[in-house]
N, C-alpha and C. Protein backbone atom coordinates (compact mmCIF):
# COMPACT_ATOMS: atom_id res chain seq x y z
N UNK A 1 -27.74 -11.84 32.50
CA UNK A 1 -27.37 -12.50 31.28
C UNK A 1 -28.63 -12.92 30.50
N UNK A 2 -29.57 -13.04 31.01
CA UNK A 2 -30.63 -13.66 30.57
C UNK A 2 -31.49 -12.44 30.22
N UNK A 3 -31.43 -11.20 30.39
CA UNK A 3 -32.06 -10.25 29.75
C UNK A 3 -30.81 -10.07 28.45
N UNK A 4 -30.17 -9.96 28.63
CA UNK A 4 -29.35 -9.50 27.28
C UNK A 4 -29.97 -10.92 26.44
N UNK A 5 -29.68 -12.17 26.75
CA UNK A 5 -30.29 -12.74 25.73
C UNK A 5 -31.55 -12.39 25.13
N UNK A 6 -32.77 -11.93 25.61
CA UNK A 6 -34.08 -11.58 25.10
C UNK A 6 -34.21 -10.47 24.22
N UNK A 7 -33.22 -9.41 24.82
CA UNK A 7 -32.77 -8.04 24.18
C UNK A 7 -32.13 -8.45 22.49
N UNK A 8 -31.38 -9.47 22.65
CA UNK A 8 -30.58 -10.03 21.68
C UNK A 8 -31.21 -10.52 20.20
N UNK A 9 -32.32 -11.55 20.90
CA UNK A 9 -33.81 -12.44 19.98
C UNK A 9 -34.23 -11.24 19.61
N UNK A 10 -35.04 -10.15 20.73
CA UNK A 10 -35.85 -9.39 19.96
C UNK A 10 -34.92 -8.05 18.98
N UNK A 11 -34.00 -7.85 18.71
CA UNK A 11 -33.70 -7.35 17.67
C UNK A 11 -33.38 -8.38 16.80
N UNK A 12 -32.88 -9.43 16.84
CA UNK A 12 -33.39 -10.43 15.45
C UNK A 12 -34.28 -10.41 14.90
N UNK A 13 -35.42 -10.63 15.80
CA UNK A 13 -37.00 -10.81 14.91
C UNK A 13 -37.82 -9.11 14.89
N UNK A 14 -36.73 -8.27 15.36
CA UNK A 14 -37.29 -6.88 14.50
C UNK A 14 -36.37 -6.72 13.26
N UNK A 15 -35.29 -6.72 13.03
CA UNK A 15 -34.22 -7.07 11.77
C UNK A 15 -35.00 -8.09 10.61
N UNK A 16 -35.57 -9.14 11.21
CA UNK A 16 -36.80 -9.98 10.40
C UNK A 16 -37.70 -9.68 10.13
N UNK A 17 -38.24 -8.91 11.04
CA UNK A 17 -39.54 -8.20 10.45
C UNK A 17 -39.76 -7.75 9.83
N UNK A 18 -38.20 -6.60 10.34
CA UNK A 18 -37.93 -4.79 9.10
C UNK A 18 -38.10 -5.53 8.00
N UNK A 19 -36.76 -6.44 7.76
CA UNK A 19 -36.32 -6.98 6.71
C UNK A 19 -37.82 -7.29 5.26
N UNK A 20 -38.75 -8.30 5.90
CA UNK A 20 -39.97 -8.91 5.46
C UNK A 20 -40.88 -7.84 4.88
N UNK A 21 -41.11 -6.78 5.65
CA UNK A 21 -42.08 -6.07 5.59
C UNK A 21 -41.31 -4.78 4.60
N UNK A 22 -40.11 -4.57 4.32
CA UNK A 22 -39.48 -3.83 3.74
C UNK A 22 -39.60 -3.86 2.00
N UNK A 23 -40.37 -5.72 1.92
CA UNK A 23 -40.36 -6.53 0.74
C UNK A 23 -41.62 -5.93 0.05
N UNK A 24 -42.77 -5.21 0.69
CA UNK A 24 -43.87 -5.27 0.58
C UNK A 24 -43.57 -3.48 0.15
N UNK A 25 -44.97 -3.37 -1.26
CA UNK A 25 -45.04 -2.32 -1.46
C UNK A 25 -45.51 -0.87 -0.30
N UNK A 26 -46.47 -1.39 0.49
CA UNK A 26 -47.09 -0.25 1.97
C UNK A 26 -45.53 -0.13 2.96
N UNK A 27 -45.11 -1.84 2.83
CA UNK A 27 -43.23 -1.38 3.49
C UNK A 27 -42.34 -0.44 3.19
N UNK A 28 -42.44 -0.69 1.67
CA UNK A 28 -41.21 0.22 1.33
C UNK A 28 -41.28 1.85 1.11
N UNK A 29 -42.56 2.02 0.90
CA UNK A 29 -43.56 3.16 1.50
C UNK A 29 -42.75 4.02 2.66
N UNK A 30 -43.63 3.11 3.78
CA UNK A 30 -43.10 3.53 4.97
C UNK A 30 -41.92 3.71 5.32
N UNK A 31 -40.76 2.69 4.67
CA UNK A 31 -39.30 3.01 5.09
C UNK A 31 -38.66 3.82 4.59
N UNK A 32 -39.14 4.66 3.59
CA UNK A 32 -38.81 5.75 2.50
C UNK A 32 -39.35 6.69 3.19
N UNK A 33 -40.31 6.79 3.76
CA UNK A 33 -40.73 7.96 4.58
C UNK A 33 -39.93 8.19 5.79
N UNK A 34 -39.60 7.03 6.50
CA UNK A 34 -39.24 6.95 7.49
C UNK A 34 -37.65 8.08 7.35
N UNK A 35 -37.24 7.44 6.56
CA UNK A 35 -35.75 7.55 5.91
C UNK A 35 -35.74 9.16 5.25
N UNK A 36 -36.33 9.69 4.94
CA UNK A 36 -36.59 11.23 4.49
C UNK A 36 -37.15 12.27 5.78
N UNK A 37 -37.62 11.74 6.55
CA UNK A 37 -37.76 12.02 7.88
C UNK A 37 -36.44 12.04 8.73
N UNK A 38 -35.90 10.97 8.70
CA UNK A 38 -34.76 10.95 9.95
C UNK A 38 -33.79 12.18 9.26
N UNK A 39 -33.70 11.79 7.83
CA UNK A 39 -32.75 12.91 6.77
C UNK A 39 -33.16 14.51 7.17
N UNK A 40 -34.19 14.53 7.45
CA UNK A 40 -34.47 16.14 7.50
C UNK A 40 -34.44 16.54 8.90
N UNK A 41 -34.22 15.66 9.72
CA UNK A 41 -33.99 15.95 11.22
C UNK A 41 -33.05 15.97 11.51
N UNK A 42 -31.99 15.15 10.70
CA UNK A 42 -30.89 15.18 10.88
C UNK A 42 -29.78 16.44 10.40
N UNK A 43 -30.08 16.96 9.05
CA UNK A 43 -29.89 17.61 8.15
C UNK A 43 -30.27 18.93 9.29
N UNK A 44 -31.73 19.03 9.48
CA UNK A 44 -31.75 20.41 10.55
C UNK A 44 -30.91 20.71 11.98
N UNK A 45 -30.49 19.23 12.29
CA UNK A 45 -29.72 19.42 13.79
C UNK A 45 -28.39 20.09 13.29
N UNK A 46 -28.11 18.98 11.94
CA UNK A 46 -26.15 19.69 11.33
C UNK A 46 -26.17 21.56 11.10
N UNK A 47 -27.34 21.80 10.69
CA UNK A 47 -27.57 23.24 10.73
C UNK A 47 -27.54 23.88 11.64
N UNK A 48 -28.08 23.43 12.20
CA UNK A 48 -28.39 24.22 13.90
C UNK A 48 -27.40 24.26 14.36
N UNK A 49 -26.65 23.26 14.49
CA UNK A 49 -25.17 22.92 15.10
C UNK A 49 -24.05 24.30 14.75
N UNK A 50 -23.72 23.87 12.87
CA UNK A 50 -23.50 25.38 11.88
C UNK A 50 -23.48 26.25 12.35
N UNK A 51 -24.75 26.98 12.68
CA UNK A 51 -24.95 28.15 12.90
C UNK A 51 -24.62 28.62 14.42
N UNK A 52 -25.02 27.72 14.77
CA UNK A 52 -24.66 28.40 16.61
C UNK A 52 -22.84 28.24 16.61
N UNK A 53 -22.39 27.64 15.83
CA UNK A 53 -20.91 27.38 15.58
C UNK A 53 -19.88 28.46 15.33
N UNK A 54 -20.83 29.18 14.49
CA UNK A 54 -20.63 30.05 13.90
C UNK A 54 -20.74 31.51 14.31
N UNK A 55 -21.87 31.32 15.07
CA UNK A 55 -22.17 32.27 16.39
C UNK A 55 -21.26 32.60 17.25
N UNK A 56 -20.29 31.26 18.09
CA UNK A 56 -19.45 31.28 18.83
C UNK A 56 -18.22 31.95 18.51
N UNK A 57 -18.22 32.15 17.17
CA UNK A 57 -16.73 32.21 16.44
C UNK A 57 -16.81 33.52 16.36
N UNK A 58 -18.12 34.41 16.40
CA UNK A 58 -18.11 35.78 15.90
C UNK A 58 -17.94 36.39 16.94
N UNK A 59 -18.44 35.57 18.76
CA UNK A 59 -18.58 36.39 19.52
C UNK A 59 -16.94 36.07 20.10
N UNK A 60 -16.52 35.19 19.87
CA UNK A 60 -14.87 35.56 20.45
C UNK A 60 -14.26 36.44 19.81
């Protein structure tokens, strides 16, 4: 119980942090990068997914 509490605090004061540092021009920088990054990784897995999907469908 007492690790879930610590687990608990420290995503508060990373949610506070994000939050703070998100305020700041080098922040919002980074979270825009961050965020066009996860998008294009994500965006390439839904493809990948697509296509091998699609793969399956031709070989039945």
């Amino acid at each position: 119980m007492k690790q879930l509490f610590f687990v608990a605090v420290g995503v508060v004061i990373g949610f506070a942090a994000a939050h703070r540092i998100a305020h700041t021009p080098g922040g919002a920088r980074l979270f825009a990068d961050v965020d066009a990054r996860t998008k294009a990784f994500t965006d390439a897995v839904a493809d990948g997914y697509r296509s091998r999907e699609a793969e399956l469908r031709n070989d039945a």
